[in-house]
Protein backbone atom coordinates (compact mmCIF):
# COMPACT_ATOMS: atom_id res chain seq x y z
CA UNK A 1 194.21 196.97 97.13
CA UNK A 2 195.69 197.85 101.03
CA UNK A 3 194.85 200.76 102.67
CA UNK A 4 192.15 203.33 101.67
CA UNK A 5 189.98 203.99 98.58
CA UNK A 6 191.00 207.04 98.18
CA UNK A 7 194.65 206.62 98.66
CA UNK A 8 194.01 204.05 95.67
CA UNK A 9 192.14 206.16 93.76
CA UNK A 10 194.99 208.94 93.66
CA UNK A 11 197.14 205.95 92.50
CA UNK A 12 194.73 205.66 89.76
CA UNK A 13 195.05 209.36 88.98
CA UNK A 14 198.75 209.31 88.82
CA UNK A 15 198.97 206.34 87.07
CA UNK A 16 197.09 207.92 83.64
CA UNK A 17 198.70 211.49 84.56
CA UNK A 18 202.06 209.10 83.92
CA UNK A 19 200.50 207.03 80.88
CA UNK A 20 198.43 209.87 79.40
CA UNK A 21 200.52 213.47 80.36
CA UNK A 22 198.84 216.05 82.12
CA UNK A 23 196.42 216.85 79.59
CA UNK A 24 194.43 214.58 80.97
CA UNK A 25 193.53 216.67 83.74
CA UNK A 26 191.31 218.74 81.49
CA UNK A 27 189.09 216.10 80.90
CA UNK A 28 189.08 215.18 84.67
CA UNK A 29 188.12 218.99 85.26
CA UNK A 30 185.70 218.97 82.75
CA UNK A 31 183.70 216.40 84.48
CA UNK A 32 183.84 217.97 87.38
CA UNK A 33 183.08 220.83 86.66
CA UNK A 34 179.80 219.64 84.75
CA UNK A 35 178.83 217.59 88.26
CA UNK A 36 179.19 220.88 89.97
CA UNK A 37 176.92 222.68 87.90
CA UNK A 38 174.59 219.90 88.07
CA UNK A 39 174.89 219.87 92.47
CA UNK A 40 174.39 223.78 92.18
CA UNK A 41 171.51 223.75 90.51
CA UNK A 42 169.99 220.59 92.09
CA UNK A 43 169.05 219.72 95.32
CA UNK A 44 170.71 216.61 96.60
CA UNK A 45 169.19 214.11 98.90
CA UNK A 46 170.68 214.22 102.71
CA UNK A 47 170.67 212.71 105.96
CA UNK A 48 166.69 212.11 106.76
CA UNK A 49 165.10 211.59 103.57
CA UNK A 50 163.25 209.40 102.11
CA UNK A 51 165.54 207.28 99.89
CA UNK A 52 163.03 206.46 96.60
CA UNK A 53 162.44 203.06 95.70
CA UNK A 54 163.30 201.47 92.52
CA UNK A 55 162.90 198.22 90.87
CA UNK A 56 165.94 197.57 88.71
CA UNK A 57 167.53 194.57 87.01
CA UNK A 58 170.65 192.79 88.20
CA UNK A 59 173.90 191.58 86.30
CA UNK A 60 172.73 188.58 87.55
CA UNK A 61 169.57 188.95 85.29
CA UNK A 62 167.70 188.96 88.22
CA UNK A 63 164.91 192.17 89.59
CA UNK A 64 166.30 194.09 92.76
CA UNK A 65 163.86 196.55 94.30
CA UNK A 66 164.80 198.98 97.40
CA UNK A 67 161.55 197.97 99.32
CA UNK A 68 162.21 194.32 99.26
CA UNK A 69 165.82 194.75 100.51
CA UNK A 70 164.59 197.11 103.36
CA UNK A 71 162.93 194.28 104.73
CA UNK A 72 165.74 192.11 105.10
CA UNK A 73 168.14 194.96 107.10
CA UNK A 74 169.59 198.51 106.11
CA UNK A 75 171.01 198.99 102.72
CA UNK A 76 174.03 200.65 101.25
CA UNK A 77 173.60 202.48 97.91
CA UNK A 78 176.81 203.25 95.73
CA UNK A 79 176.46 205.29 92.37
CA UNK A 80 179.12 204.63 90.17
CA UNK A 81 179.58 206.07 86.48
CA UNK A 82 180.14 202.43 84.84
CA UNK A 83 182.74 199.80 84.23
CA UNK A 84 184.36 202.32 81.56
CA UNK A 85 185.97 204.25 83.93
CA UNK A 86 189.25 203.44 86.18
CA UNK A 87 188.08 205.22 89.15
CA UNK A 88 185.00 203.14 89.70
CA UNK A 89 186.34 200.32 89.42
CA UNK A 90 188.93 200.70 91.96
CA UNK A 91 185.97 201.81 94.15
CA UNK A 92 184.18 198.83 93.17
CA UNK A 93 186.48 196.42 93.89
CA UNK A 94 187.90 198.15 97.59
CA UNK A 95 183.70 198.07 98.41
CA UNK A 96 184.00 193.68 97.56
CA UNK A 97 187.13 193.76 99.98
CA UNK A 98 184.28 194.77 102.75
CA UNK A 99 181.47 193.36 101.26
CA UNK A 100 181.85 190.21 103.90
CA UNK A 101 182.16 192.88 107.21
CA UNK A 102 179.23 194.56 105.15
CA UNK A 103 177.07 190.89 105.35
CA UNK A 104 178.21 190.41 108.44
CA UNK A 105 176.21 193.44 109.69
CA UNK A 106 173.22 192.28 107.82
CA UNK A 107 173.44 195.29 105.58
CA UNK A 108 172.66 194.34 101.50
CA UNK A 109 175.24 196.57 99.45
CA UNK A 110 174.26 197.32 95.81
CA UNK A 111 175.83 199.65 93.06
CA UNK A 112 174.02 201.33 90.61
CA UNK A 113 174.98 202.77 87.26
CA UNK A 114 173.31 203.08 83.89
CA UNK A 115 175.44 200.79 81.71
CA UNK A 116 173.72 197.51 80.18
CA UNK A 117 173.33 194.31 82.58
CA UNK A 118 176.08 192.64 79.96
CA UNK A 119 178.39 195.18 80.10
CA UNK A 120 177.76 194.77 84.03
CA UNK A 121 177.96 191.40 84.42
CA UNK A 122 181.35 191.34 82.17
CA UNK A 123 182.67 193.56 84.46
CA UNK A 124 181.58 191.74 87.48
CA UNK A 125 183.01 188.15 86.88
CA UNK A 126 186.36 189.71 85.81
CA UNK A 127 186.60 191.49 88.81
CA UNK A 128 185.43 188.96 91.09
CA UNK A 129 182.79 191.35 92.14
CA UNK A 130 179.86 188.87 94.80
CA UNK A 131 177.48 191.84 95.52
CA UNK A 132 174.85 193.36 92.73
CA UNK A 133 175.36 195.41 90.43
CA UNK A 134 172.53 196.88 89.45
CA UNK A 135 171.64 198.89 86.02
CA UNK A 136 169.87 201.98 85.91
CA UNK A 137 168.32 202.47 82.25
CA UNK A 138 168.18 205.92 81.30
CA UNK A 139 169.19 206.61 84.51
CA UNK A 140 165.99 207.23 86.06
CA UNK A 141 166.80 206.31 89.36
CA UNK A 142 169.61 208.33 89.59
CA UNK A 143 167.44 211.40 88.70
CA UNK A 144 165.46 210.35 91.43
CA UNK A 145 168.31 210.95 93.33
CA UNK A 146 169.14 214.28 92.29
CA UNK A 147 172.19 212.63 90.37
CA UNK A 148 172.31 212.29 86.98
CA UNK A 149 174.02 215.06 84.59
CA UNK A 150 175.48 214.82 81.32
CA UNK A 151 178.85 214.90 80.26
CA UNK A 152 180.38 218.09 78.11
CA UNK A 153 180.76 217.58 74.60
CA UNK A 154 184.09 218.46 74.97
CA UNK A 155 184.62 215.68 77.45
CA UNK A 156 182.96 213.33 75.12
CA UNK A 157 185.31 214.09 72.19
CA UNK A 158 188.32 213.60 74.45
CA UNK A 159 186.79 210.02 75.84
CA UNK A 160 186.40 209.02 72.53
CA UNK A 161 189.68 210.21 71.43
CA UNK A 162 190.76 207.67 73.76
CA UNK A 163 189.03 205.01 73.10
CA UNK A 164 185.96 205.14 75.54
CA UNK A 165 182.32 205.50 74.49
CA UNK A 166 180.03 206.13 76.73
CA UNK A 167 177.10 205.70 74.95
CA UNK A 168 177.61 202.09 73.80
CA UNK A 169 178.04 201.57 77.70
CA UNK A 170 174.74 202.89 78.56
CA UNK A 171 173.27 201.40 75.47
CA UNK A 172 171.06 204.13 74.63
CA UNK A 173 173.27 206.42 73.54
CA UNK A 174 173.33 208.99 76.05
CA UNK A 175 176.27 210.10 77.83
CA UNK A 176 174.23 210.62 81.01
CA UNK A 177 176.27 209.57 84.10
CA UNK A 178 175.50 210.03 87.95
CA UNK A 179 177.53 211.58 90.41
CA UNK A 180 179.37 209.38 92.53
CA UNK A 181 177.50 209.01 95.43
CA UNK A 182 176.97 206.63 98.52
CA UNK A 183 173.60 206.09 100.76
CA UNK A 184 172.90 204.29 103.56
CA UNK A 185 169.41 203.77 104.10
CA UNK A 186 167.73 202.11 106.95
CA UNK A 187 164.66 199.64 107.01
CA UNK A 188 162.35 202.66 107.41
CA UNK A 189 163.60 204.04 104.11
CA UNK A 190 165.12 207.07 105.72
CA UNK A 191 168.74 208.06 104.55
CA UNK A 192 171.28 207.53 107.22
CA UNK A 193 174.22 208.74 105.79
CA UNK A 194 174.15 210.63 102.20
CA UNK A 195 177.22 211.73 100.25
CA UNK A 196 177.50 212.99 96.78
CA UNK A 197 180.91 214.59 95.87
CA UNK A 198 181.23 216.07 91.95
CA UNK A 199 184.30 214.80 92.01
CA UNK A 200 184.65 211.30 90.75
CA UNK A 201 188.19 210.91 91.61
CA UNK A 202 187.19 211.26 95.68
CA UNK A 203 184.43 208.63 97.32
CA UNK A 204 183.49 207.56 100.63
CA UNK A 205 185.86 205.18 102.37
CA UNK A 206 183.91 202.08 103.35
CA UNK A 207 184.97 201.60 106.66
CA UNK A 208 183.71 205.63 107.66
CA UNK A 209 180.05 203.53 106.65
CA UNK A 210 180.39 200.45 108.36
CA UNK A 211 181.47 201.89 111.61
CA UNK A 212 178.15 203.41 111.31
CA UNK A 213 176.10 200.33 110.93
């Protein structure tokens, strides 16, 4: 995984555009398009406010609360949809090849999504994944974020159609997701850097954060 997330996350787009056809840009759009309507109609957390604490369970099986990292140094948040989809993944894994500049720092980095602490923790040792990932049931802190939207029925039937169901991800059925989204929060609790794009397929390149711790 050289050079940026994003440059590897187009490679992931043209790799199913090759695999799949271009059809499967509709259901790419789809989800978009839901996230936008979601940001449009939301208002989205931003630089200066008060990131809200949660208290969620590790892959690990272990509890992970914001407070409690605070106190040890400054905290990077990423949102990611689960270990279903290709995108995150990628993002996942280019956020473990800085994950040691990211300790260095003494910054904790955690990624939140609602699918089950199995599913999680599958994903996690196959990928070689160190840092926590953290699961968000019913996605309640991602509404406290201002993130969490559900997926078009249409989308869902052409996920399924290919194999992928998001409910038996997030274990409760829903196909409730977040929008891809990175914080960095500082030991006051105030937001640092905030982005949320609707657009799954883009994310904040790790090294635009840590040049900011």
């Amino acid at each position: 995984m050289s050079g940026g997330i994003n440059s590897a996350l187009r490679e992931i787009e043209d790799g199913l555009v090759r695999r799949l056809g271009q059809d499967i840009r509709a259901l790419f759009d789809l989800q978009i398009e839901a996230a936008m309507r979601h940001m449009a109609a939301n208002s989205m957390l931003a630089r200066g406010d008060t990131a809200p604490d949660f208290d969620l369970q590790s892959s690990g099986k272990h509890r992970v609360s914001l407070a409690d990292t605070l106190k040890k140094g400054k905290v990077i948040l990423t949102f990611y949809r689960g270990s279903w989809c290709n995108f995150c993944n990628m993002a996942l894994g280019h956020w473990q090849n800085r994950s040691a500049a990211i300790q260095d720092r003494g910054v904790t980095l955690l990624a939140i999504a609602p699918e089950t602490p199995v599913h999680a923790a599958k994903f996690r040792t196959s990928a070689g994944i160190t840092y926590p990932l953290l699961s968000d049931p019913d996605n309640r802190t991602a509404d406290a974020y201002g993130l969490s939207f559900d997926l078009p029925p249409e989308a869902r039937r052409k996920l399924e159609a290919l194999g992928t169901d998001v409910g038996s991800f997030n274990g409760n059925g829903d196909w409730s997701v977040p929008i891809t989204a990175t914080f960095l929060v500082d030991t006051s609790g105030h937001i640092l850097i905030a982005d949320c794009n609707p657009d799954y397929r883009k994310r904040l390149e790790p090294d635009d954060i840590i040049s900011a711790l």
